[in-house]
PDB file of N, CA and C in Angstrom:
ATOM      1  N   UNK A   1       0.808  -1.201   0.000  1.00  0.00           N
ATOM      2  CA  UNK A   1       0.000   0.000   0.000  1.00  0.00           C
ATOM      3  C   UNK A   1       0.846   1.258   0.000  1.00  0.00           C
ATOM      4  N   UNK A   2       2.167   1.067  -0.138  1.00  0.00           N
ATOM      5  CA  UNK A   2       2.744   2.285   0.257  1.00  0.00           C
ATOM      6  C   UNK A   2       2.842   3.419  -1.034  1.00  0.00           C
ATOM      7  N   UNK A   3       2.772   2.464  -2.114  1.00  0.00           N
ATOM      8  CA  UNK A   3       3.138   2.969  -3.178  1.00  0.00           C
ATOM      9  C   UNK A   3       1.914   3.796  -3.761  1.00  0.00           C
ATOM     10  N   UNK A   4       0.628   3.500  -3.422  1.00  0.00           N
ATOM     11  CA  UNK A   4      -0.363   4.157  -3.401  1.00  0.00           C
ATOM     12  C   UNK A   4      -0.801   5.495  -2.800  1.00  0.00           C
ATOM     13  N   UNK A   5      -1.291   6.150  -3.552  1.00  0.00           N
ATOM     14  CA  UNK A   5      -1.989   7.631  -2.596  1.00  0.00           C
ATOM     15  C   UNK A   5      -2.913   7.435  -2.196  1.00  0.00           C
ATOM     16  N   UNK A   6      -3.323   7.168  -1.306  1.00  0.00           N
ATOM     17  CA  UNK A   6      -4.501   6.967  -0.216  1.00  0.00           C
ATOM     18  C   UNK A   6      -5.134   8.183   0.594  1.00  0.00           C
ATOM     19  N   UNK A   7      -6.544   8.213   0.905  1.00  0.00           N
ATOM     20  CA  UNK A   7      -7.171   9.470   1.424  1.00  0.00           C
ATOM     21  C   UNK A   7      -7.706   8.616   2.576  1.00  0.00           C
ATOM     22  N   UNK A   8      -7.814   9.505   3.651  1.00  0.00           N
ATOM     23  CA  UNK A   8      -8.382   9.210   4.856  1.00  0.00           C
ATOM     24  C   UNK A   8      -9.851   9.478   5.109  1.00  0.00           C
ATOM     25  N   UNK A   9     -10.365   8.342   6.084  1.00  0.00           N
ATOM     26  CA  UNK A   9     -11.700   9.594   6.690  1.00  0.00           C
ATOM     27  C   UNK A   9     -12.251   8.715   7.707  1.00  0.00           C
ATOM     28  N   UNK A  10     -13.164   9.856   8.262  1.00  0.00           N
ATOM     29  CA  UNK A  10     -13.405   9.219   9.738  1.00  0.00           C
ATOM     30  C   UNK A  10     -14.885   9.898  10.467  1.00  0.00           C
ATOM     31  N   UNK A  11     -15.301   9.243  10.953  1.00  0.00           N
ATOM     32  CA  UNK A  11     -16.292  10.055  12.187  1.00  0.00           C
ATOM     33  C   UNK A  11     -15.914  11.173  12.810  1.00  0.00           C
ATOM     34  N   UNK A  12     -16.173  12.126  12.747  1.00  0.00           N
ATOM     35  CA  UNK A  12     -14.940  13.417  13.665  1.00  0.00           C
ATOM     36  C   UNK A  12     -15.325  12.564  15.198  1.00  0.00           C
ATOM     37  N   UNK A  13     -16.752  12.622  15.500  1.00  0.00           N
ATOM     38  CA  UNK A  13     -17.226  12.347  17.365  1.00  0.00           C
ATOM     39  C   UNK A  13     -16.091  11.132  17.430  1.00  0.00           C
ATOM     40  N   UNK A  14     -16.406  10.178  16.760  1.00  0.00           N
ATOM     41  CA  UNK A  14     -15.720   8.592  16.983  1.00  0.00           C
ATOM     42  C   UNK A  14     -14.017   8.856  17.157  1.00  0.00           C
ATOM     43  N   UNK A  15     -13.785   9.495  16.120  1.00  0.00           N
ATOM     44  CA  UNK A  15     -12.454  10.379  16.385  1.00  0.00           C
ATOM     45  C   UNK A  15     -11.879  10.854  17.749  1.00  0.00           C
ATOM     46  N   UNK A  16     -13.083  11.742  18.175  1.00  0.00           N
ATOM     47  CA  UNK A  16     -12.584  12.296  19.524  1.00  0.00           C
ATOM     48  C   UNK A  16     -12.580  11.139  20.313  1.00  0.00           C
ATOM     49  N   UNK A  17     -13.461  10.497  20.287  1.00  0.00           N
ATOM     50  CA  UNK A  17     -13.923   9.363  21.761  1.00  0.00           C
ATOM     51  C   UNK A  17     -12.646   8.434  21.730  1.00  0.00           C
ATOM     52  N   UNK A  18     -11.963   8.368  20.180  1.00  0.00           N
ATOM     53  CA  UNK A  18     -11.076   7.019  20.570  1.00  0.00           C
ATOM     54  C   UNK A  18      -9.353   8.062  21.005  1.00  0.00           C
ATOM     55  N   UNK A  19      -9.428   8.997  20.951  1.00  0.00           N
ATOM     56  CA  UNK A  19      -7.898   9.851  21.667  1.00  0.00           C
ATOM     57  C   UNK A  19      -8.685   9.514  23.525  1.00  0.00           C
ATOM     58  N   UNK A  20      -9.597   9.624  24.035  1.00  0.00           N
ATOM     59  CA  UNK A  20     -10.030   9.786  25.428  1.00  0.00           C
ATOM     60  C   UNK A  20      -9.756   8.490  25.486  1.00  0.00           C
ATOM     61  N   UNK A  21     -10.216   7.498  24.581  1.00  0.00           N
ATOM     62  CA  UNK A  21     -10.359   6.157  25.099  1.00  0.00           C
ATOM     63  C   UNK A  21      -9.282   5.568  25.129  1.00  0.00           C
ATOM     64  N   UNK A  22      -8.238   5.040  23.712  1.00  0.00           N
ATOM     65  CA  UNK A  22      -7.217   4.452  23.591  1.00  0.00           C
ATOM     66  C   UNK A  22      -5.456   5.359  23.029  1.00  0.00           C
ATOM     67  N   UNK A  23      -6.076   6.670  23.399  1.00  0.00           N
ATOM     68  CA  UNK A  23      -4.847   8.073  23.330  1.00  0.00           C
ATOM     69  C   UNK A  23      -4.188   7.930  22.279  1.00  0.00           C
ATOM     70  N   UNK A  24      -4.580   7.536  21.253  1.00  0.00           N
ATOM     71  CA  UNK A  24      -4.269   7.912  19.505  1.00  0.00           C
ATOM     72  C   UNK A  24      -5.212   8.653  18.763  1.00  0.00           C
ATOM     73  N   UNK A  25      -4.816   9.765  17.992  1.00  0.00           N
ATOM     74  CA  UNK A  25      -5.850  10.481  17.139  1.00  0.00           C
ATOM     75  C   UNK A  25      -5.581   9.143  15.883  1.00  0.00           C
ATOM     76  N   UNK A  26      -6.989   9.627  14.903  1.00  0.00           N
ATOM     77  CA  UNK A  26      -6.902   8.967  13.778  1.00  0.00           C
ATOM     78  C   UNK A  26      -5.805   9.231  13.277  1.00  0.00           C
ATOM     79  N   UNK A  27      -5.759  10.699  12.373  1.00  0.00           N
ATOM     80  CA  UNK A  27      -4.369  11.388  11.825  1.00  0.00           C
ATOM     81  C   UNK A  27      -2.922  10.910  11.962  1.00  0.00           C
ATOM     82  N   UNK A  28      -3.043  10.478  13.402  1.00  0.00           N
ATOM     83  CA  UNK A  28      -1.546   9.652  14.000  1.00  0.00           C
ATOM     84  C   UNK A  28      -1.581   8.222  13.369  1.00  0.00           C
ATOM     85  N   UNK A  29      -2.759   7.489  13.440  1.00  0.00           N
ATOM     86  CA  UNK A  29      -3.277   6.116  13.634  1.00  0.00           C
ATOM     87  C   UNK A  29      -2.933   5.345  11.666  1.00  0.00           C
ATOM     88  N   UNK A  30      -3.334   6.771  11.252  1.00  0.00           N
ATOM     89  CA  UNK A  30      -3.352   6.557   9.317  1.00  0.00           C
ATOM     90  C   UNK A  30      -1.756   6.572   9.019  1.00  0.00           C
ATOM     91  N   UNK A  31      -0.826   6.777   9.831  1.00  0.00           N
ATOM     92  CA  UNK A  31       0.211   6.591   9.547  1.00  0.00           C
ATOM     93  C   UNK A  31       0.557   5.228   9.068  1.00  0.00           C
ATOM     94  N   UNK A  32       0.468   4.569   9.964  1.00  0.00           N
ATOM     95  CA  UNK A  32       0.778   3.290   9.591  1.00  0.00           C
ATOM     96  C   UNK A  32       0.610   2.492   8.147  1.00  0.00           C
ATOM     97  N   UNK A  33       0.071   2.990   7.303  1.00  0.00           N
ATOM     98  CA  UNK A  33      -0.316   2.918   5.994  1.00  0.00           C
ATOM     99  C   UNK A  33       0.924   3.217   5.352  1.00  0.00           C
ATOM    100  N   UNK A  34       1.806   4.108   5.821  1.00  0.00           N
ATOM    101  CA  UNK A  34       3.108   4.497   4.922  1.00  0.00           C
ATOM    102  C   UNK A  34       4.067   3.168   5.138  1.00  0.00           C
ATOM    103  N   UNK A  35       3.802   2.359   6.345  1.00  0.00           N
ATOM    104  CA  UNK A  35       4.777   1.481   6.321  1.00  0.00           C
ATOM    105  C   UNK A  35       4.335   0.037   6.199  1.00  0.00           C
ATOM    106  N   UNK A  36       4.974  -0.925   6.622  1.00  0.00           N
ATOM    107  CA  UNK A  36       4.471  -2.482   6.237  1.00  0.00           C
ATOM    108  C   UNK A  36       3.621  -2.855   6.964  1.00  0.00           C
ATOM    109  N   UNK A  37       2.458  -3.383   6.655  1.00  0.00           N
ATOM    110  CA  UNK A  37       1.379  -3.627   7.824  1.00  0.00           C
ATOM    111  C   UNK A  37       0.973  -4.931   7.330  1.00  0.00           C
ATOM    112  N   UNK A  38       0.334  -5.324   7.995  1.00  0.00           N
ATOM    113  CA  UNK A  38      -0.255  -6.916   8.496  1.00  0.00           C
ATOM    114  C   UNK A  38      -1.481  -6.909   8.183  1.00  0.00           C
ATOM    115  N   UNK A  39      -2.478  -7.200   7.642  1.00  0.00           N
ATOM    116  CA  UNK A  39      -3.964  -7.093   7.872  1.00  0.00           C
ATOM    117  C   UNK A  39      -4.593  -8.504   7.186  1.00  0.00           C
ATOM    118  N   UNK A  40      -5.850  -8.159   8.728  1.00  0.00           N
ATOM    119  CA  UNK A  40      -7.236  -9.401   7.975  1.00  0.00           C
ATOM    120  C   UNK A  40      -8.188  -9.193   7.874  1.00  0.00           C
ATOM    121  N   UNK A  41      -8.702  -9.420   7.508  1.00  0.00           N
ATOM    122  CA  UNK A  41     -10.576  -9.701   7.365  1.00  0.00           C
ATOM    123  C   UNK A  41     -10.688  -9.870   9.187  1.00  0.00           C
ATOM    124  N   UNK A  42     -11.817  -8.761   9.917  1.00  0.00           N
ATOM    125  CA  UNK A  42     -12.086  -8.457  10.486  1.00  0.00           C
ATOM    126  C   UNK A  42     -13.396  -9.033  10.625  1.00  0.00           C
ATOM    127  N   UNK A  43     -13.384 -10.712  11.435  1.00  0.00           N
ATOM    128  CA  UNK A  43     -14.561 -11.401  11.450  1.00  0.00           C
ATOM    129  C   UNK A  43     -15.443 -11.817  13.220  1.00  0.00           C
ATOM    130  N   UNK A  44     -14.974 -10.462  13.663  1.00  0.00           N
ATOM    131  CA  UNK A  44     -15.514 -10.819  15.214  1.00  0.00           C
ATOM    132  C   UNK A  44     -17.203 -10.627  14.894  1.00  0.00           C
ATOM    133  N   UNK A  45     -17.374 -10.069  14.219  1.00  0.00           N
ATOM    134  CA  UNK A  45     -19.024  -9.877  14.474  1.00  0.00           C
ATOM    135  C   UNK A  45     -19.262  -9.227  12.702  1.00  0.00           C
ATOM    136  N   UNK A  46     -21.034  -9.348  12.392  1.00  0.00           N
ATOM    137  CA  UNK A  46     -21.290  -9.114  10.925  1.00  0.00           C
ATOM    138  C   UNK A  46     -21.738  -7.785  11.081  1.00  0.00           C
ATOM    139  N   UNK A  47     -20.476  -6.852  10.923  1.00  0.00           N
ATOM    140  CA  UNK A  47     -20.979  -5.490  11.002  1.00  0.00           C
ATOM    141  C   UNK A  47     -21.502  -4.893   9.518  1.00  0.00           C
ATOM    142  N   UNK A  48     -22.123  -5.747   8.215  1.00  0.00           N
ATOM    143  CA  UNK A  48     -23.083  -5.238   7.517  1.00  0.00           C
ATOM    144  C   UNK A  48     -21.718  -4.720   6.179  1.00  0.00           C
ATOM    145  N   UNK A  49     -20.666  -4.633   6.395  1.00  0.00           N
ATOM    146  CA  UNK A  49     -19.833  -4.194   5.695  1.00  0.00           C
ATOM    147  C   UNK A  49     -18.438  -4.753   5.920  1.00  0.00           C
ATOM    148  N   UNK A  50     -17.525  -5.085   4.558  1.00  0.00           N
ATOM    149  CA  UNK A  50     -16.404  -5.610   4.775  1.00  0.00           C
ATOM    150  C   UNK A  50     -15.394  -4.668   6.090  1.00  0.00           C
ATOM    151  N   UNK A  51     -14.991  -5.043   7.004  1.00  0.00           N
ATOM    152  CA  UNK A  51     -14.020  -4.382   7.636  1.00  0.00           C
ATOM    153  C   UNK A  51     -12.715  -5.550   7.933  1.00  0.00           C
ATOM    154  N   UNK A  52     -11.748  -4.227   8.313  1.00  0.00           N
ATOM    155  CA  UNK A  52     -10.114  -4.966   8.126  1.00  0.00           C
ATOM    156  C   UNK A  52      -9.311  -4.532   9.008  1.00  0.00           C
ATOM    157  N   UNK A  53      -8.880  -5.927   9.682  1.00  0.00           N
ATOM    158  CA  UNK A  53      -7.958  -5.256  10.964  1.00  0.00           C
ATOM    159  C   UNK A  53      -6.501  -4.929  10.396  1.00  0.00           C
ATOM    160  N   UNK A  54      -5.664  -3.849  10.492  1.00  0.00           N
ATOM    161  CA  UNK A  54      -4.088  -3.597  10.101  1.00  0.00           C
ATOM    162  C   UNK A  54      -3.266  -3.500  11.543  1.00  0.00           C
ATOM    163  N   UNK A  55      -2.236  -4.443  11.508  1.00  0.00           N
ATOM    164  CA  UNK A  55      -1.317  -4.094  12.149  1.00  0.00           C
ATOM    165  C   UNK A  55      -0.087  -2.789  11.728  1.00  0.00           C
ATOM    166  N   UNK A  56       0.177  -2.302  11.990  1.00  0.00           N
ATOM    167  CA  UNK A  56       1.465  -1.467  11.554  1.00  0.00           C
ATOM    168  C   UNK A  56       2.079  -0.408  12.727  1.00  0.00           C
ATOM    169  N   UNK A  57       3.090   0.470  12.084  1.00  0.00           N
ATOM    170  CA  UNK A  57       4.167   0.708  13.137  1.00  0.00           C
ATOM    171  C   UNK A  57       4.379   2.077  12.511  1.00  0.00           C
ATOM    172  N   UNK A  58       4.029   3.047  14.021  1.00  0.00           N
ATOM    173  CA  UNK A  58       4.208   4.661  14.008  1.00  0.00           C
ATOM    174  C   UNK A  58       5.008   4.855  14.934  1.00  0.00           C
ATOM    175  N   UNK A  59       5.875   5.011  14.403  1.00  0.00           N
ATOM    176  CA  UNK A  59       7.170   5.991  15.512  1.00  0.00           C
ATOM    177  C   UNK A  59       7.764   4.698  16.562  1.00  0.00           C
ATOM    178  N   UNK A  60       7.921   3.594  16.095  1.00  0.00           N
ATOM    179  CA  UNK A  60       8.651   2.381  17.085  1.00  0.00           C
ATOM    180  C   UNK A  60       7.489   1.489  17.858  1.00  0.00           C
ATOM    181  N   UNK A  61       5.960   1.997  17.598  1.00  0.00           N
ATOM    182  CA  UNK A  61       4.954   1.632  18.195  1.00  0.00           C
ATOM    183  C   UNK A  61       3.934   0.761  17.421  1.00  0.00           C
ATOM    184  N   UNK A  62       3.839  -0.373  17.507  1.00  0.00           N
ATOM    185  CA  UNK A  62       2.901  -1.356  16.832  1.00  0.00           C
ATOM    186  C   UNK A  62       1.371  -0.828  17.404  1.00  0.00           C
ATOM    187  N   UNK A  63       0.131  -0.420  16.232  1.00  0.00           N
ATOM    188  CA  UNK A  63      -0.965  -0.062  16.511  1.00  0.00           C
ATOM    189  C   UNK A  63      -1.572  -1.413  15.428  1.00  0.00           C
ATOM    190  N   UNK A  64      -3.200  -1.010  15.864  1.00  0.00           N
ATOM    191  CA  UNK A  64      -3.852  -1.708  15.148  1.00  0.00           C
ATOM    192  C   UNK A  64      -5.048  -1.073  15.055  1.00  0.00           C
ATOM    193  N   UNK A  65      -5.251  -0.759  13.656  1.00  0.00           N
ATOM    194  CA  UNK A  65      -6.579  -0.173  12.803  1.00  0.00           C
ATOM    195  C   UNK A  65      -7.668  -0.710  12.878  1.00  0.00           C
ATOM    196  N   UNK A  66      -8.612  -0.640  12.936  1.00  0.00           N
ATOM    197  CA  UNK A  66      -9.915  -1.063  11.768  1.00  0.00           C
ATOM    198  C   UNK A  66     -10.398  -0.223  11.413  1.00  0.00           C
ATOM    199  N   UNK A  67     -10.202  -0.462   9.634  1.00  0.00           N
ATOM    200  CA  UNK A  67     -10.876   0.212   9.206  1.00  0.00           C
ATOM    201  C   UNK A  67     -11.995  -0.421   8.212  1.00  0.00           C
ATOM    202  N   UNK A  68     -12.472   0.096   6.983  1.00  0.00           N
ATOM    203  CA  UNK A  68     -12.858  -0.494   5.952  1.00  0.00           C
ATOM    204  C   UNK A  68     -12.918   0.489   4.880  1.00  0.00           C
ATOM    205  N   UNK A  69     -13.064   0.086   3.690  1.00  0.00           N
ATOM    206  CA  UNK A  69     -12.974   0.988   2.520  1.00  0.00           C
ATOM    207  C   UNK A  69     -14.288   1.259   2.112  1.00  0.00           C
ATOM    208  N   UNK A  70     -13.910   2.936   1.815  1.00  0.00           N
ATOM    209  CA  UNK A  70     -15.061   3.586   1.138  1.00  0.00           C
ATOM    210  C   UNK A  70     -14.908   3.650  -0.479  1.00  0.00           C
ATOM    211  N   UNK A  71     -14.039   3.471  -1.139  1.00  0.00           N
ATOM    212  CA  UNK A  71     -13.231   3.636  -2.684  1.00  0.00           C
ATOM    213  C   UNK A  71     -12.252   2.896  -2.773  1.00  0.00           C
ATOM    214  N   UNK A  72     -11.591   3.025  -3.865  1.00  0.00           N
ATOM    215  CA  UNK A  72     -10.461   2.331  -4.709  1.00  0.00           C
ATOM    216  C   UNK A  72      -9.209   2.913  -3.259  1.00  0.00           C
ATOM    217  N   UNK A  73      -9.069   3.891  -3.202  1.00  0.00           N
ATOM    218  CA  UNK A  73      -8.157   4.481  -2.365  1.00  0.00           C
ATOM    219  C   UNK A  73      -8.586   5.831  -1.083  1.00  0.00           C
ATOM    220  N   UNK A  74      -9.921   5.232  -0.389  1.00  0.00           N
ATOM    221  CA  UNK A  74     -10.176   5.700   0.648  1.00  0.00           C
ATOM    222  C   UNK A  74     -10.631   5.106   1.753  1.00  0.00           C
ATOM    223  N   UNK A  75      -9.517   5.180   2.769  1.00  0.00           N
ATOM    224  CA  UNK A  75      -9.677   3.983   3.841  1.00  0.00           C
ATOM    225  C   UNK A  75     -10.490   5.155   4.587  1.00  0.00           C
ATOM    226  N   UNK A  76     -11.654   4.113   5.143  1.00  0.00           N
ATOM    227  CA  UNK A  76     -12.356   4.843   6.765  1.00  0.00           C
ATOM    228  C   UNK A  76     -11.663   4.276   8.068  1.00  0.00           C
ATOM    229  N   UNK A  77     -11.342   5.143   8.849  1.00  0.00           N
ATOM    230  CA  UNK A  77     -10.868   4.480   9.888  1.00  0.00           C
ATOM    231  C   UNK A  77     -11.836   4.441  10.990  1.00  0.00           C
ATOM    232  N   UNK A  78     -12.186   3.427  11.640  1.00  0.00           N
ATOM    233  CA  UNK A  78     -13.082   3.104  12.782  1.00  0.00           C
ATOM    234  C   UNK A  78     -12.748   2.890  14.086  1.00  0.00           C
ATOM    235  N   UNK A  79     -11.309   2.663  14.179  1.00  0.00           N
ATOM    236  CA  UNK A  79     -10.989   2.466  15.768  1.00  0.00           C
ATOM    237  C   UNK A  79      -9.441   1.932  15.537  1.00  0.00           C
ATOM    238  N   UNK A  80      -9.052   2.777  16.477  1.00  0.00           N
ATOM    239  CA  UNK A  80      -7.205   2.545  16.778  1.00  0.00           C
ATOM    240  C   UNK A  80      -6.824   2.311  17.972  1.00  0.00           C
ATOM    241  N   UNK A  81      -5.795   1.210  18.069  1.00  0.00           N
ATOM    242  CA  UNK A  81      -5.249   1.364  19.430  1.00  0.00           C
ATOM    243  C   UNK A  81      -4.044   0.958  19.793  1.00  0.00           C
ATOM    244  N   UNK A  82      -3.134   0.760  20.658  1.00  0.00           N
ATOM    245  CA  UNK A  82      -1.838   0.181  20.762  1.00  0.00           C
ATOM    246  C   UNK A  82      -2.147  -1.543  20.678  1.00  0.00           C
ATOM    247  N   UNK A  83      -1.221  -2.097  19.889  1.00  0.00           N
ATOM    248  CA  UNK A  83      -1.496  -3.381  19.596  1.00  0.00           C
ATOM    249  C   UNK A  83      -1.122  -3.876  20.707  1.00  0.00           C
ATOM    250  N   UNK A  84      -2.129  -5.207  21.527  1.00  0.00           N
ATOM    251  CA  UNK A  84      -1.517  -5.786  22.559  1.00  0.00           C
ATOM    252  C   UNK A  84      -0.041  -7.038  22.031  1.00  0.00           C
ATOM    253  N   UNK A  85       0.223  -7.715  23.550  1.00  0.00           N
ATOM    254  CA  UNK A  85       1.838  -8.066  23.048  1.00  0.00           C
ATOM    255  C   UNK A  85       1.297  -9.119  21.781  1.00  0.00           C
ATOM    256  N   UNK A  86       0.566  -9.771  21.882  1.00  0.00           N
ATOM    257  CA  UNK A  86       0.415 -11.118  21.558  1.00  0.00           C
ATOM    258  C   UNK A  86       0.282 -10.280  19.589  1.00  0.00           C
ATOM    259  N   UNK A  87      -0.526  -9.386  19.653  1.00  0.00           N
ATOM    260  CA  UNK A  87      -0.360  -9.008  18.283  1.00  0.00           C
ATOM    261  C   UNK A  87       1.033  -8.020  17.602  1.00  0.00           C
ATOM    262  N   UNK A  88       1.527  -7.615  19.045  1.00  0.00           N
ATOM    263  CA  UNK A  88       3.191  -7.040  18.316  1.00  0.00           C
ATOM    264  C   UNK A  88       3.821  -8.552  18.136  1.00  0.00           C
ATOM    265  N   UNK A  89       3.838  -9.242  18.594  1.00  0.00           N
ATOM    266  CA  UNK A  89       4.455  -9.888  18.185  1.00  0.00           C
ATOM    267  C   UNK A  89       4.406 -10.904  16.973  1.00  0.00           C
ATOM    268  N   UNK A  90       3.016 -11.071  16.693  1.00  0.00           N
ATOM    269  CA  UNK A  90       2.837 -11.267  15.380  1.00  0.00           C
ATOM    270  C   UNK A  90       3.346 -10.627  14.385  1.00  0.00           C
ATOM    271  N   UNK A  91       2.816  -9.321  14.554  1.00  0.00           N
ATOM    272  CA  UNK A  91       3.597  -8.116  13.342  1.00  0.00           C
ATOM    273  C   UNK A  91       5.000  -8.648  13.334  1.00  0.00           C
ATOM    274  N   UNK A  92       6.118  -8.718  14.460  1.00  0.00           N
ATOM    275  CA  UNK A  92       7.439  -8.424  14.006  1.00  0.00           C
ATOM    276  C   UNK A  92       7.507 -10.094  13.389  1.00  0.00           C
ATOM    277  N   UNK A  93       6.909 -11.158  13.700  1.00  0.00           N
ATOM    278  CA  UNK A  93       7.437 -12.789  13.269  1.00  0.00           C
ATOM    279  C   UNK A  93       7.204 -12.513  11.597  1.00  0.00           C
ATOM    280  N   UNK A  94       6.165 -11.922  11.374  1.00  0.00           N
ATOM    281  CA  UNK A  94       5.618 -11.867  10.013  1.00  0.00           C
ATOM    282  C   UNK A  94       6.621 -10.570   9.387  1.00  0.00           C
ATOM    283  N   UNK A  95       6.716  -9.630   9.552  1.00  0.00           N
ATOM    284  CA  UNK A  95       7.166  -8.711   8.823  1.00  0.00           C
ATOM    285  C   UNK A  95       8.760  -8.580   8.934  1.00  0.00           C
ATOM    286  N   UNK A  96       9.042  -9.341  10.133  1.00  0.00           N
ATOM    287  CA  UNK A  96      10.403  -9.386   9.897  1.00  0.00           C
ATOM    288  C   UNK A  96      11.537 -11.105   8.966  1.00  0.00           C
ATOM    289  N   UNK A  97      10.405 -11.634   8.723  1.00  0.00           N
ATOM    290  CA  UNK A  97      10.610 -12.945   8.588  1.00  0.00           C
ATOM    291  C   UNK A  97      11.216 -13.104   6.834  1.00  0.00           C
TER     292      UNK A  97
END
């Protein structure tokens, strides 16, 4: 994905609630798109629309996205947070492998 120009977008409210909740803005969170990320099909529950979990890495820090796509090259982002260990450590077996 890196090689791509990609546009962002988001809930502004959902936005605010997830810096109070899990202390990442989106803006910070869409980074991770510039670098190597991990992602799956996001199958905890049938939220009515494809969504996709991304692992990736802002500033030495493994996060994890969900988002889902609105276009060819516009990710929505729905919720960010610091990846727990069990999923940093996935990211580095896989991306460093």
């Amino acid at each position: 994905m890196k090689d791509v120009e990609l546009q962002f977008e988001w809930d502004v409210e959902k936005a605010k609630s997830n810096i109070v909740k899990h202390g990442i803005s989106f803006p910070n969170a869409a980074k991770i798109f510039a670098n190597e990320i991990l992602e799956y099909v996001d199958v905890r529950e049938d939220y009515g629309e494809l969504r996709f979990i991304a692992l990736g890495r802002v500033d030495f820090k493994i996060y994890r996205v969900v988002y889902t796509r609105r276009a060819d090259k516009v990710i929505r982002i729905i919720s960010a947070q610091k990846a727990g260990k069990y999923e940093q450590e996935i990211y580095y077996r896989k991306t460093l492998a």
